[in-house]
Protein backbone atom coordinates (compact mmCIF):
# COMPACT_ATOMS: atom_id res chain seq x y z
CA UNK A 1 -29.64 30.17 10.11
CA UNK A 2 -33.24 29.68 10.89
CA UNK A 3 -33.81 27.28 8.07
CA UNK A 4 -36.72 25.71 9.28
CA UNK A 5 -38.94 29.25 8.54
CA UNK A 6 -36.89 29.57 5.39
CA UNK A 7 -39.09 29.44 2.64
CA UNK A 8 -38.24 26.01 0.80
CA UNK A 9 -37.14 27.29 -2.73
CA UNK A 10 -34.81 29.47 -1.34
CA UNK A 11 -33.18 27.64 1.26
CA UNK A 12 -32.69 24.54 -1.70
CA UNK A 13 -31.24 27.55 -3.57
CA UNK A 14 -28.74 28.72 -0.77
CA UNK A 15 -27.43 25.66 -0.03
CA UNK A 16 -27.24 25.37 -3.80
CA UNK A 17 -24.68 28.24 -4.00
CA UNK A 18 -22.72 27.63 -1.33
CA UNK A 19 -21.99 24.01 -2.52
CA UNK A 20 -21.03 25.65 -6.00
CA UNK A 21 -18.92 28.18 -3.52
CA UNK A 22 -16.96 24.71 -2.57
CA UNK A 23 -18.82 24.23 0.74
CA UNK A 24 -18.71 20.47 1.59
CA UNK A 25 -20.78 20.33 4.80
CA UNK A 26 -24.38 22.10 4.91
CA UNK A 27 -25.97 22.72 8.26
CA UNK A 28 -29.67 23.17 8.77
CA UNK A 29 -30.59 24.58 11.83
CA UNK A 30 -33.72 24.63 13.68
CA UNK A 31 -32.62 28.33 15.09
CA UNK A 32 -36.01 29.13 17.10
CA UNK A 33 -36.93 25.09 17.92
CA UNK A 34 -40.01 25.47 16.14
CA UNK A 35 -39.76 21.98 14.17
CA UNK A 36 -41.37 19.01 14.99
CA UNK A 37 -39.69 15.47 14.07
CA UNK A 38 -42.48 15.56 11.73
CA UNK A 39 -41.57 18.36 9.59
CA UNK A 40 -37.72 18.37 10.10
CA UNK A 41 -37.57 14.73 8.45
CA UNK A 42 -39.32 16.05 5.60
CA UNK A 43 -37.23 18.70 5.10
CA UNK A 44 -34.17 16.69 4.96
CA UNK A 45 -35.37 14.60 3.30
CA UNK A 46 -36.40 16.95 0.72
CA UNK A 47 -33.16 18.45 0.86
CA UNK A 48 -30.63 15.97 0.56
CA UNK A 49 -31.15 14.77 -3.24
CA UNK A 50 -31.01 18.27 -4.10
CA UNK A 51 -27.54 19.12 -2.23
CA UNK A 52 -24.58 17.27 -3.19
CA UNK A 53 -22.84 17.54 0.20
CA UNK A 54 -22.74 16.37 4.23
CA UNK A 55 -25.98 17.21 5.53
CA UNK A 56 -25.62 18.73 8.98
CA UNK A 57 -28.70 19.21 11.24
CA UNK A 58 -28.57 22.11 14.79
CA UNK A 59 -31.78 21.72 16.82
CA UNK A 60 -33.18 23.63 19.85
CA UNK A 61 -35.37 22.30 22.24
CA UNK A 62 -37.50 25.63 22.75
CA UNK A 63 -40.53 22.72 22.72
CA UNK A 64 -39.07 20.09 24.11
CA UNK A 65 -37.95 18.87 20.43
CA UNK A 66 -34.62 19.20 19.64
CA UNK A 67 -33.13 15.42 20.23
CA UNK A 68 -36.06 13.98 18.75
CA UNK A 69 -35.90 16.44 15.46
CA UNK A 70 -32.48 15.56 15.77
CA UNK A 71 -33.30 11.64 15.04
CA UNK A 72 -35.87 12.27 12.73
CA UNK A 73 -33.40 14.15 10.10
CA UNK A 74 -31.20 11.50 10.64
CA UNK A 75 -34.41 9.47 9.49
CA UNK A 76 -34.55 11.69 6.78
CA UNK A 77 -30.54 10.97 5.57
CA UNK A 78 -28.70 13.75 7.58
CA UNK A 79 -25.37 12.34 8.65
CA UNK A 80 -24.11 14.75 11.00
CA UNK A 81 -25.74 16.12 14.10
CA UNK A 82 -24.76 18.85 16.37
CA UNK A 83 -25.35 18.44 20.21
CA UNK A 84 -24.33 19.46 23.60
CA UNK A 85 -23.41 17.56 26.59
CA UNK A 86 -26.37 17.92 28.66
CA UNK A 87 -28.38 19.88 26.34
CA UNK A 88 -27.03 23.33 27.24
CA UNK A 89 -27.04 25.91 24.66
CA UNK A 90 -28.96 29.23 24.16
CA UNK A 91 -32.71 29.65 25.54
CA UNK A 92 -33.82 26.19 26.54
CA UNK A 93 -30.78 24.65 25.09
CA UNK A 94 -30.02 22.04 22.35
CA UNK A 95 -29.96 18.38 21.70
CA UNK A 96 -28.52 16.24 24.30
CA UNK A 97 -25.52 14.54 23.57
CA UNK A 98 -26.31 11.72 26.15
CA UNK A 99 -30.05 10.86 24.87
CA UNK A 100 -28.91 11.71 21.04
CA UNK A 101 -25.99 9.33 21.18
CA UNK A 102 -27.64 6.81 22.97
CA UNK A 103 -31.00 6.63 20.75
CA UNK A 104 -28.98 6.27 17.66
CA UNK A 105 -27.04 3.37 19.14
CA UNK A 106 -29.36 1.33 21.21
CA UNK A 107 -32.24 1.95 18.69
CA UNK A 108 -30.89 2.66 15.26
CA UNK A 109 -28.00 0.39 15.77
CA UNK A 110 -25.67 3.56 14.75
CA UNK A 111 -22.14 3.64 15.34
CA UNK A 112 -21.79 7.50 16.37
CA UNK A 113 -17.90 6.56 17.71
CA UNK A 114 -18.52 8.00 21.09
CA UNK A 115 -17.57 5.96 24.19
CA UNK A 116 -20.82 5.64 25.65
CA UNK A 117 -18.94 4.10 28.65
CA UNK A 118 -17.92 7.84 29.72
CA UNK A 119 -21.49 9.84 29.16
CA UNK A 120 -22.04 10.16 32.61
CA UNK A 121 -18.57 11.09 33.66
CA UNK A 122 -18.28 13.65 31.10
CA UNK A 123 -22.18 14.89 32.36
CA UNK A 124 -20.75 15.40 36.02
CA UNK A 125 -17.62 17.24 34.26
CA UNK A 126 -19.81 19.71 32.23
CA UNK A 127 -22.06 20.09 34.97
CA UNK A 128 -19.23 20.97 37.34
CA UNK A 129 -17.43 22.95 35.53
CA UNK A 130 -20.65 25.16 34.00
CA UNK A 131 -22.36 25.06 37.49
CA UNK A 132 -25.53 24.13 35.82
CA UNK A 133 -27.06 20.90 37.49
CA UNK A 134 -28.77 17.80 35.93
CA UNK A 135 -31.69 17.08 36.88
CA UNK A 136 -31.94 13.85 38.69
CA UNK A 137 -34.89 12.56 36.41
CA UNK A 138 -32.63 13.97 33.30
CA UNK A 139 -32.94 10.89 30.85
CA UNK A 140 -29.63 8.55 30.26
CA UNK A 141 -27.11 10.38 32.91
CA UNK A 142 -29.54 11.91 35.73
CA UNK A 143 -29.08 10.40 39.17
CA UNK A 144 -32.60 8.46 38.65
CA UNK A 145 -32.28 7.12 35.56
CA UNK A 146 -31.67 3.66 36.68
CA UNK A 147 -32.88 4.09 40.16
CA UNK A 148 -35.79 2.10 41.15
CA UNK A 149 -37.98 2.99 43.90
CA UNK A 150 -41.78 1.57 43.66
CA UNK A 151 -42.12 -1.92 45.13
CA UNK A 152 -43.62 -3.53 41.84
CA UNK A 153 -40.30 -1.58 39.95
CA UNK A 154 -37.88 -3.36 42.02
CA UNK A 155 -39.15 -6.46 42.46
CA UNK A 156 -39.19 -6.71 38.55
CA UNK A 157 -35.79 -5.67 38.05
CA UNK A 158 -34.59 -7.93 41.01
CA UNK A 159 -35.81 -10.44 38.96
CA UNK A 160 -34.78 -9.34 35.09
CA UNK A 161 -33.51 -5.92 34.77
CA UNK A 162 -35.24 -5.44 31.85
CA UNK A 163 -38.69 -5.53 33.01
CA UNK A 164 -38.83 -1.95 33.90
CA UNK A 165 -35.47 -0.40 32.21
CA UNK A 166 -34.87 -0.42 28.46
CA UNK A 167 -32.80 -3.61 28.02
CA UNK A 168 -31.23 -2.28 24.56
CA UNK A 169 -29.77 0.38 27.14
CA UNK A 170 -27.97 -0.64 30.06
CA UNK A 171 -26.58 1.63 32.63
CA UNK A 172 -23.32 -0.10 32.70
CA UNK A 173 -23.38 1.08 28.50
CA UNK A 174 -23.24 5.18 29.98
CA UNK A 175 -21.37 4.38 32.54
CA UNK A 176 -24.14 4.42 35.46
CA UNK A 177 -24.90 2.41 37.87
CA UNK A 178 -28.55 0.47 38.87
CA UNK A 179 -29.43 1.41 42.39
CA UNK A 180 -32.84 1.03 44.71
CA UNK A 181 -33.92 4.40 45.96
CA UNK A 182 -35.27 4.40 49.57
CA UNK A 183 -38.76 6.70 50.00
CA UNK A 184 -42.51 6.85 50.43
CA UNK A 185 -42.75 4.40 47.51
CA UNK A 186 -40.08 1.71 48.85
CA UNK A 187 -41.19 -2.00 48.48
CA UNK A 188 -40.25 -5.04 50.64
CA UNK A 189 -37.86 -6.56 48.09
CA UNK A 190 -36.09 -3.89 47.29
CA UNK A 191 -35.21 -3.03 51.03
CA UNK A 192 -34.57 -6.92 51.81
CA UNK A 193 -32.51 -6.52 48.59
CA UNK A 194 -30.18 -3.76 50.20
CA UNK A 195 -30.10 -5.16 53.30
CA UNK A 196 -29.26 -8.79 52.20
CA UNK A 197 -26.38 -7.18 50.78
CA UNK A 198 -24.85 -6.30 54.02
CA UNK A 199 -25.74 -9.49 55.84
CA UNK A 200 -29.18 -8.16 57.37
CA UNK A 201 -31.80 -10.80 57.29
CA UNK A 202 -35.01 -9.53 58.84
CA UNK A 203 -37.59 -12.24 59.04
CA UNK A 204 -40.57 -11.19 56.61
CA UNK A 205 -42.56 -9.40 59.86
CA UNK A 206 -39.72 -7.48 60.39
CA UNK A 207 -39.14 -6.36 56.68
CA UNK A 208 -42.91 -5.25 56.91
CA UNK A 209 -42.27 -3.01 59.91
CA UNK A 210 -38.98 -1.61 58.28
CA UNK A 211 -40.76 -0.70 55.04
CA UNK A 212 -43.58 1.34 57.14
CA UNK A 213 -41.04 2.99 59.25
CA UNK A 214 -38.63 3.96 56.14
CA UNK A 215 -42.39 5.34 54.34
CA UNK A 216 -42.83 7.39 57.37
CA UNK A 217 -39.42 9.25 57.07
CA UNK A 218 -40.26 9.77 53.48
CA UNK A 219 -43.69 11.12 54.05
CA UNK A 220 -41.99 13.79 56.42
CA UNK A 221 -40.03 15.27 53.53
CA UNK A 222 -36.80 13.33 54.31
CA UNK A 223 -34.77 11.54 52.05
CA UNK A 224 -33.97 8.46 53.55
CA UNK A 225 -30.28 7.70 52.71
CA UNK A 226 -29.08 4.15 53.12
CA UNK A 227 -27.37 4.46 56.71
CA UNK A 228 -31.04 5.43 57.71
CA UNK A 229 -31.69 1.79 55.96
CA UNK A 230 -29.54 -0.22 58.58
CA UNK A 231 -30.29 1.87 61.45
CA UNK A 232 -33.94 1.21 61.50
CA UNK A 233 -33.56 -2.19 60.44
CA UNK A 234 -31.30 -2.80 63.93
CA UNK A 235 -33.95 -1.31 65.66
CA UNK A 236 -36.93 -3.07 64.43
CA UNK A 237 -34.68 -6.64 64.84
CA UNK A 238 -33.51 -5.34 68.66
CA UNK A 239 -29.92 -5.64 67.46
CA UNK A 240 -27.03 -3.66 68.55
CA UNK A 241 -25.20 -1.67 66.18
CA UNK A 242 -21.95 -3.37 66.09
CA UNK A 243 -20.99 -1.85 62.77
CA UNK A 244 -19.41 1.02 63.13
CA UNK A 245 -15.88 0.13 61.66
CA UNK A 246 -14.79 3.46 61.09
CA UNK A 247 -14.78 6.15 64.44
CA UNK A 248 -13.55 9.58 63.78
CA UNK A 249 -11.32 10.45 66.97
CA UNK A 250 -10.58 13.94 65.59
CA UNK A 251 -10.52 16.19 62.49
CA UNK A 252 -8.79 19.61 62.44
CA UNK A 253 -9.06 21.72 59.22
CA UNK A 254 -7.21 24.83 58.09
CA UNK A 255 -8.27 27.54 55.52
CA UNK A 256 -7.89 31.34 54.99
CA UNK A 257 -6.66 33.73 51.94
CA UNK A 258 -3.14 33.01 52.16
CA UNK A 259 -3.45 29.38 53.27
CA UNK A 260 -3.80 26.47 51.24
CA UNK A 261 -6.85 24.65 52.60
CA UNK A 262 -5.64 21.21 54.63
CA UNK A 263 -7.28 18.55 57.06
CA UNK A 264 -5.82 16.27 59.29
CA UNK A 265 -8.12 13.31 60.14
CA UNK A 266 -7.54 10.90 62.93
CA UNK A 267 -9.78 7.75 63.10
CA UNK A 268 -10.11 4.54 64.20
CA UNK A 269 -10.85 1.26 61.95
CA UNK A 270 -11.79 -1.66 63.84
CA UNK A 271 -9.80 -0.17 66.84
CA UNK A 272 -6.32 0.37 64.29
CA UNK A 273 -5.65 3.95 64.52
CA UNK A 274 -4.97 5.76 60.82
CA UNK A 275 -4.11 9.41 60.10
CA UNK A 276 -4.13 11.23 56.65
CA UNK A 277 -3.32 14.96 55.98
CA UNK A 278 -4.65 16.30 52.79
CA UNK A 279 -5.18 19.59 51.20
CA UNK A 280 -8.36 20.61 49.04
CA UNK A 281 -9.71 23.35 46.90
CA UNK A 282 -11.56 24.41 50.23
CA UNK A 283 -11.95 23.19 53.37
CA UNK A 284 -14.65 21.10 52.39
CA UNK A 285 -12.61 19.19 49.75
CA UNK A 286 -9.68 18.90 51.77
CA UNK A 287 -12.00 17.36 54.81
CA UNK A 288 -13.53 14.76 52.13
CA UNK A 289 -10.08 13.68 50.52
CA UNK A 290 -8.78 13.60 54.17
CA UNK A 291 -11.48 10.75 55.01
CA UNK A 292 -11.24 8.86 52.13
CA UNK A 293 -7.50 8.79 52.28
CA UNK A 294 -8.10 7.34 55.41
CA UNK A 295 -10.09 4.03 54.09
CA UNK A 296 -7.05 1.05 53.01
CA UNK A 297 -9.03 0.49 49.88
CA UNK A 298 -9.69 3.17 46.82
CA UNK A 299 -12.83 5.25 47.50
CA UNK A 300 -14.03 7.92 45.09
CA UNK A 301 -16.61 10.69 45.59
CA UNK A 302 -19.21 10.59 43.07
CA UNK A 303 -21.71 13.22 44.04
CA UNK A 304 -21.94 16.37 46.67
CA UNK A 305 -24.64 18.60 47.47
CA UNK A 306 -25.81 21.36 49.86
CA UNK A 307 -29.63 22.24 50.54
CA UNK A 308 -30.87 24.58 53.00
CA UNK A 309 -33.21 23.46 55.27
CA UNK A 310 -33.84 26.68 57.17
CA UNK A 311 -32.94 30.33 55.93
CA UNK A 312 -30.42 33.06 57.28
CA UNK A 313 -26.39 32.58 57.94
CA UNK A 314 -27.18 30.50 60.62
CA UNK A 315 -29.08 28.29 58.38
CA UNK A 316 -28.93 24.23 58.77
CA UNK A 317 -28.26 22.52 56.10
CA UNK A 318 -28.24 18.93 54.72
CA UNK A 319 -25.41 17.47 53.23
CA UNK A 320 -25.74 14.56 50.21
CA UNK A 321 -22.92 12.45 48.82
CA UNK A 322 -22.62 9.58 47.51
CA UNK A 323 -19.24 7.38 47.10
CA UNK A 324 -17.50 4.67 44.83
CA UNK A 325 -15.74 1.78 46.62
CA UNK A 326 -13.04 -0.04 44.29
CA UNK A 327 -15.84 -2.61 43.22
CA UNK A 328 -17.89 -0.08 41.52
CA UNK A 329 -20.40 0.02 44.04
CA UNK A 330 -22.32 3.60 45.18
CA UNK A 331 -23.28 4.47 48.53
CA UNK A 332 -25.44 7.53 49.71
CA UNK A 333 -25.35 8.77 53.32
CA UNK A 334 -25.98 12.47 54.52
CA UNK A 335 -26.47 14.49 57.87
CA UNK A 336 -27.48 17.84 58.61
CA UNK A 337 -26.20 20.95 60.78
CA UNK A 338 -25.67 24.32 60.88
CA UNK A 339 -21.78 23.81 60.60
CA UNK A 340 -21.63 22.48 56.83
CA UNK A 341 -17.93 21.43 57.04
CA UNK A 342 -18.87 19.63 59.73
CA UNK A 343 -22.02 18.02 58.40
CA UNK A 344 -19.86 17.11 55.53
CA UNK A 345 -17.38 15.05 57.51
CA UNK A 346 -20.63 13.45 59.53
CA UNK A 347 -22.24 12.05 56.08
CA UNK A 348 -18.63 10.76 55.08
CA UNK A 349 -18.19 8.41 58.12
CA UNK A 350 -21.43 7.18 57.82
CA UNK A 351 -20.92 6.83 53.97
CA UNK A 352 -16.98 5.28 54.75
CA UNK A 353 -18.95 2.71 57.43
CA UNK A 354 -21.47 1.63 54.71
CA UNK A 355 -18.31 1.02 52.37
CA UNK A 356 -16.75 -0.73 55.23
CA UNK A 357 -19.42 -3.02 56.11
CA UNK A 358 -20.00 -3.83 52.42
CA UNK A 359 -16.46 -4.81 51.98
CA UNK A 360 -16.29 -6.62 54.93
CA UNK A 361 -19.78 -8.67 54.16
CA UNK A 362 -18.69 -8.86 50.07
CA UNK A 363 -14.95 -10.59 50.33
């Protein structure tokens, strides 16, 4: 413990002993997160010619530090690291299992024998299960980490991905996905990008008037999800809406402390009635799984979440998700109300329509 305050004599000396004691692995921890990459490769490296065993390294991030000291003493010829998945650990936490693993791949050419492929899965898990969120920004499995919203941003990676992302680091390698984000910042291509996808082809005029209209949501402290996208597109082109493939009829939902939670959904897709009964670990998940269920292709949610918009039980509040069709594609829609269940099953259809129409346009 707390070996990088240890004077250096002595902690040679301790390490000394124990390997004598028949220890085989010898972990230097960073206990307070007071090392800088700096200092923690020169103590490795000062350490491992003197101890004839596994060096181990345990980093905090009390500065900010800990995955970078963790790559610098594997500069300095540690070969075993300790992290967490998404840096949680005591105080500010610990090295990040996502941004460790990843560095020493991508950039060291290190084969750690993680499946990089499942980072972001396993992120989601942890963060689920812990209720501790990511933040979106959070480097390798954060919600923005290959989301591209300035106009010069996406035009580049329209063009060659790796203009503005890493290249050596690819979010299909951590099991992400690239995706345009729509706000104040929003460029022309990346909106004719999005909407090219579903068979929308404003002329260039049109595009303009989109982009200013989509900046002025933004600007109100709105995040503009991509059924906003289409809507004001249709209006700036004078088009009718004509794709609304998926038209909840009715949705009843059960829950209570002796009853397991259950929807029943009744819709119609392109005018071909479908009903699905599902049960949930509230009435929430039940309505979601109900919805899905109802689609005739897989559909998985990727990402929920509540904010409050206005205070007191009575409070509105806006719903986020975002869904997977079967081709690996992710959609965000939302809506807002006071009823959340029901704000829930309002973002869904218009998430299940944009999965829909993306189906339909991508066969």
């Amino acid at each position: 413990m707390d070996a990088t305050r240890t004077d250096p004599s002595f902690l040679v000396a301790v390490n000394q002993a124990a390997v004598n004691a028949g220890a085989t692995i010898i972990n230097v921890p960073d206990t307070v997160g007071i090392a800088t990459p700096s200092s923690m490769k020169a103590l490795i490296r000062m350490l491992a010619p003197q101890i004839d065993a596994t060096i181990d390294v345990h980093c905090h991030n009390d500065f900010g530090m800990a995955t970078a000291n963790t790559i610098a003493a594997v500069e300095g010829g540690a070969t075993e690291v300790q992290v967490t998945v998404n840096g949680i650990g005591e105080r500010a936490g610990n090295a990040d299992l996502a941004c460790t693993v990843m560095a020493l791949t991508s950039i060291y050419g290190c084969d750690t024998g993680i499946v990089t492929e499942r980072l972001v899965e396993t992120s989601h898990l942890i963060s689920r299960y812990s209720g501790i969120s990511v933040s979106p920004s959070y480097p390798v499995v954060g919600s923005f980490a290959f989301s591209h919203e300035s106009g010069i941003h996406s035009q580049g990676v329209i063009e060659h991905s790796s203009t503005f992302e890493p290249g050596i680091m690819t979010p299909e390698m951590v099991g992400h996905r690239r995706r345009f984000k729509l706000g104040k910042h929003v460029g022309r291509h990346a909106v004719r990008e999005m909407l090219e996808q579903v068979q929308i082809r404003p002329t260039d005029e049109q595009v303009d008037e989109i982009v200013v209209r989509i900046k002025n949501i933004a600007a109100k402290g709105r995040k503009v999800e991509e059924n906003d996208l289409y809507a004001v597109a249709e209006s700036v082109m004078g088009i009718e809406s004509s794709e609304t493939h998926v038209i909840l009829d009715d949705i009843a939902i059960m829950t209570g402390s002796h009853l397991i939670p259950t929807a029943t959904v009744r819709a119609f897709i392109e005018g071909n009635e479908r009903v699905c009964c599902m049960t949930g670990a509230g009435p929430v998940d039940a309505a979601m799984k109900a919805l899905i269920g109802i689609l005739p292709n897989e559909a998985e949610l990727k990402e929920f979440s509540i904010s409050a918009i206005s205070g007191g039980s009575d409070a509105i509040g806006h719903v986020t998700i975002a869904i997977e069709d079967d081709k690996g594609r992710i959609f965000d829609a939302g809506a807002s109300g006071e009823d959340i269940v029901l704000a829930s099953v309002e973002a869904m259809i218009h998430a299940l329509n944009m999965v829909y129409r993306h189906g339909k346009n991508n066969r």
